[in-house]
Protein backbone atom coordinates (compact mmCIF):
# COMPACT_ATOMS: atom_id res chain seq x y z
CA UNK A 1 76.61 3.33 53.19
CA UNK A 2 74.30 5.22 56.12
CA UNK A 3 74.06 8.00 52.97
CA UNK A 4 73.27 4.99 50.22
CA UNK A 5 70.43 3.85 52.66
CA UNK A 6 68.46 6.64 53.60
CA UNK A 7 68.32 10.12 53.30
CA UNK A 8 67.21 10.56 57.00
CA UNK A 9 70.28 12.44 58.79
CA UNK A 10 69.63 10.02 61.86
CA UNK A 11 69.85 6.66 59.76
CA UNK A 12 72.92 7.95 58.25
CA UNK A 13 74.37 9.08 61.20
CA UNK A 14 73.43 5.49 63.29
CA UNK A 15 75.46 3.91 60.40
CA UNK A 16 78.36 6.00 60.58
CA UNK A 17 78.72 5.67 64.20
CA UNK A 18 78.27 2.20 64.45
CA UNK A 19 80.90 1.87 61.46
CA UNK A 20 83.46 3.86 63.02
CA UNK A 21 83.24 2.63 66.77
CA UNK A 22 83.15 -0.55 65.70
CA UNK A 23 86.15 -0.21 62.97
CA UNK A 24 87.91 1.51 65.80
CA UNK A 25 87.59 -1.81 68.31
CA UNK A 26 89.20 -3.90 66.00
CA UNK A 27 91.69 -1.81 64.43
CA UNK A 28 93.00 -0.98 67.69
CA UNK A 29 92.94 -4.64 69.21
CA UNK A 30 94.60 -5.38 66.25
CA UNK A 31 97.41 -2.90 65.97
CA UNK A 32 97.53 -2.18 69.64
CA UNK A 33 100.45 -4.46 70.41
CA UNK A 34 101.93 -4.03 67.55
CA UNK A 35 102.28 0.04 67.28
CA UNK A 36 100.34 1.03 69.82
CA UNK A 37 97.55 1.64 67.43
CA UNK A 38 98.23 5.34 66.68
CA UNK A 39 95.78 6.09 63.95
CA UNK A 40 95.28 9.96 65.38
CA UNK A 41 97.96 12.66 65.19
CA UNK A 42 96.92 14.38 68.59
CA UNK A 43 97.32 10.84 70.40
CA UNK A 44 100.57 10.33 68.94
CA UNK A 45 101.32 14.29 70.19
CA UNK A 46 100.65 13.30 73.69
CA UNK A 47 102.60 9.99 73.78
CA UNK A 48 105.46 11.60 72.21
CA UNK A 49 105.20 14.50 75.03
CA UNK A 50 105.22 11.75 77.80
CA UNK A 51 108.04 10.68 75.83
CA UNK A 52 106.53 7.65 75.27
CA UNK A 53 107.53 7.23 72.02
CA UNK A 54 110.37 9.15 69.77
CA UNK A 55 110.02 12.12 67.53
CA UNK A 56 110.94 9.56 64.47
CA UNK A 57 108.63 7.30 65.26
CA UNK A 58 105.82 10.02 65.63
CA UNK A 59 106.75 11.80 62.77
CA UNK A 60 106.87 8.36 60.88
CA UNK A 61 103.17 7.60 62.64
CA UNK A 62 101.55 11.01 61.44
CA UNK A 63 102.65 10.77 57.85
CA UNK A 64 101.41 7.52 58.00
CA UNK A 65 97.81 8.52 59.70
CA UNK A 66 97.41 11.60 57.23
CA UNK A 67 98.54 9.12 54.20
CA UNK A 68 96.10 6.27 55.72
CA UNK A 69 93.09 8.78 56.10
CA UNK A 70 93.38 10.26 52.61
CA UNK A 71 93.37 6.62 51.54
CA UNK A 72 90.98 5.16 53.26
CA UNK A 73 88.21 7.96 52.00
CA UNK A 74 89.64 7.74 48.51
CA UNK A 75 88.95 4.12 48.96
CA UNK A 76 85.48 4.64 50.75
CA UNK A 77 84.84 6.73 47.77
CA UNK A 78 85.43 4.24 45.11
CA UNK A 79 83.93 1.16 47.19
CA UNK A 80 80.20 3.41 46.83
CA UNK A 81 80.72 4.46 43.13
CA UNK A 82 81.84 8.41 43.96
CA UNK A 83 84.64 9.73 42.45
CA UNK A 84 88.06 8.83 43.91
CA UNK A 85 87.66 12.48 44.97
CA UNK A 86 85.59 15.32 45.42
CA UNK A 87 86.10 18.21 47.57
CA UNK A 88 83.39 18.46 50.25
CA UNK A 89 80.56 21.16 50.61
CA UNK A 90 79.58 20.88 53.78
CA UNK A 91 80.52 23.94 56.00
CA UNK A 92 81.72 23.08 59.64
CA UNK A 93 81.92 25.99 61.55
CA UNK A 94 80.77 27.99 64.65
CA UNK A 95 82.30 27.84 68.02
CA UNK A 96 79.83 25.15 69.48
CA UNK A 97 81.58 22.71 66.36
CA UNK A 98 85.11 23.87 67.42
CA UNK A 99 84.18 23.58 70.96
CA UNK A 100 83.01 19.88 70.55
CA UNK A 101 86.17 18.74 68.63
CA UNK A 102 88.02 19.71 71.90
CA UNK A 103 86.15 18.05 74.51
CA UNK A 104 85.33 15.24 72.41
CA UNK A 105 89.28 14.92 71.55
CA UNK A 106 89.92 15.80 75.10
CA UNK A 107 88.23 13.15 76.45
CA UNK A 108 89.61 10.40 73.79
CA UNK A 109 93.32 11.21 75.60
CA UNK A 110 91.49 10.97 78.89
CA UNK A 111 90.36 7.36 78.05
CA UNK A 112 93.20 6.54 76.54
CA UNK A 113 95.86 7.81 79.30
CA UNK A 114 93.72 6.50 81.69
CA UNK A 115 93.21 3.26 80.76
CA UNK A 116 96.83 2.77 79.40
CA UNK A 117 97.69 -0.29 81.71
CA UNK A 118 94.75 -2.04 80.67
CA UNK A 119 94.62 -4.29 78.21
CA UNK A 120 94.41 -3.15 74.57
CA UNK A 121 91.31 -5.16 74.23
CA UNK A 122 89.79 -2.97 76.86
CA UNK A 123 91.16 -0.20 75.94
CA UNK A 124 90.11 -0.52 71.82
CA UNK A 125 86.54 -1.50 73.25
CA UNK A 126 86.44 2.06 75.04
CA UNK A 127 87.96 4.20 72.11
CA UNK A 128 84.83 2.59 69.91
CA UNK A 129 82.51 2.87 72.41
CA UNK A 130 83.26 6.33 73.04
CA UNK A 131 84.16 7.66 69.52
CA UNK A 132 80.59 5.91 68.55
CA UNK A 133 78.82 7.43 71.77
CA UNK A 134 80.64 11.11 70.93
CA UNK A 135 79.09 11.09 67.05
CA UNK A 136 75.81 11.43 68.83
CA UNK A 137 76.41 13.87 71.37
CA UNK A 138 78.99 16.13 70.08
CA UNK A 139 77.64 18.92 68.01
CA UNK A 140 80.77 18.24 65.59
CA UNK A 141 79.88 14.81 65.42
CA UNK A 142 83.30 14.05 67.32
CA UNK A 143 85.64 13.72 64.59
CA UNK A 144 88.57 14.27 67.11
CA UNK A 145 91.65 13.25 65.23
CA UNK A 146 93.50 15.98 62.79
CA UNK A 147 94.16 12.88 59.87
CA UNK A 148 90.34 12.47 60.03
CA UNK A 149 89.53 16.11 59.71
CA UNK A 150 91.97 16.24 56.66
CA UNK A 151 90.68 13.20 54.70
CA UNK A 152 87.18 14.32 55.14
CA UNK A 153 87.87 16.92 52.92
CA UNK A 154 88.24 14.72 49.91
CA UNK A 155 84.72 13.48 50.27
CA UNK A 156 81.70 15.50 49.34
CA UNK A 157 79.18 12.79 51.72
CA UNK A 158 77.58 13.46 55.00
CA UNK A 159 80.95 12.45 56.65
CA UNK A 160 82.99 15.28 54.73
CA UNK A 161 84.08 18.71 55.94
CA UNK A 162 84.81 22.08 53.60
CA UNK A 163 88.65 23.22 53.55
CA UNK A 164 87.77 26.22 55.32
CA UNK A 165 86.73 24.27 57.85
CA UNK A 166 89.54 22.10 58.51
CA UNK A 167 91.76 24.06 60.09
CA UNK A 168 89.58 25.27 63.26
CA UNK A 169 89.25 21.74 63.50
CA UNK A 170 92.12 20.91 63.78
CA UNK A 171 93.51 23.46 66.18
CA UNK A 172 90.62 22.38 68.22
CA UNK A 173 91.77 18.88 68.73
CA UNK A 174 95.34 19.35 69.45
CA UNK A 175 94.33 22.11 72.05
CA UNK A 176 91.74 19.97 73.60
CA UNK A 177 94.61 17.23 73.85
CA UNK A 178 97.17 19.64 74.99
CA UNK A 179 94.52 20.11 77.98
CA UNK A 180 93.77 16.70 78.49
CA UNK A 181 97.46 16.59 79.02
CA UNK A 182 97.69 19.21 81.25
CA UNK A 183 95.16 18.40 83.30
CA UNK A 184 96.48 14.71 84.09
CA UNK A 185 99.73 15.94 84.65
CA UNK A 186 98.01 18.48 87.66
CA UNK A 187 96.03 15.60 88.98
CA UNK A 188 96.64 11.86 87.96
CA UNK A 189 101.30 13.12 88.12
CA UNK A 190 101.54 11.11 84.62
């Protein structure tokens, strides 16, 4: 829609951010209890290496994720009279890009782990707040979640990211998750 309205980068990124940070704080209120809201492969990665939850479940929850992201922009696509799909053109690359989708994706885990005996209410309000804080002031514009980074590559819209592109990405966020781990195992002892 933020690309429908305007062809200022700012506009459309104001709308994606508030879409997406707001999507997030009801999707995860909503689910939260339920499945523990895993909509992001690298979140699932850490819970399943704080053996939170089982490998079935979190192989079960990232085939699920990349299914649900490829849908959901195939969906997106349709809803704004696109084609179902259409391979992005927009380049993603340099180090400062792969940089951001670490920290940003580092600190999601940090919020999350954190905040973990919360309630889910709080805890969906500061996934939003932060995913919709991190489009801003990530270079990247804080993708942080691999089933994201995939799907994106079926839309050829501001949102979307080349194939070439995906893969830094990617290796990005699990490694800045991997360290989020780390580092909260050295000084929170999760």
């Amino acid at each position: 829609m933020g690309q429908k309205l305007s062809q200022n980068e700012g506009i459309i990124l104001l709308a994606n951010s508030l879409a997406i940070g707001f999507t997030l704080v009801f999707l995860i209120i909503t689910f939260g209890k339920r499945s523990g809201a895993h909509f992001n492969p690298a979140v699932t990665l850490v819970m399943l290496l704080l053996n939170k939850i089982k490998k079935n479940e979190a192989f079960f929850y990232v085939i699920m994720q990349l299914t649900g992201a490829c849908v959901g922009v195939i969906l997106a696509n349709i809803i704004f009279d696109l084609n179902a799909i259409t391979l992005s053109s927009k380049h993603r690359e340099g180090f400062q890009l792969n940089f951001s989708e670490l920290i940003s994706t580092f600190g999601l885990i940090l919020i999350i782990i954190l905040n973990q005996n919360k309630q889910i209410e709080v805890i969906g309000a500061l996934v939003g707040l932060y995913i919709a804080a991190a489009i801003w002031f990530m270079s990247s514009t804080a993708f942080a979640n691999p089933a994201v980074s995939l799907a994106r590559m079926l839309t050829d819209t501001f949102t979307g990211i080349h194939y070439s592109s995906v893969f830094p990405f990617i290796v990005s966020q699990l490694s800045g998750a991997l360290l989020s781990l780390i580092i909260l195992k050295k000084i929170y002892k999760i």
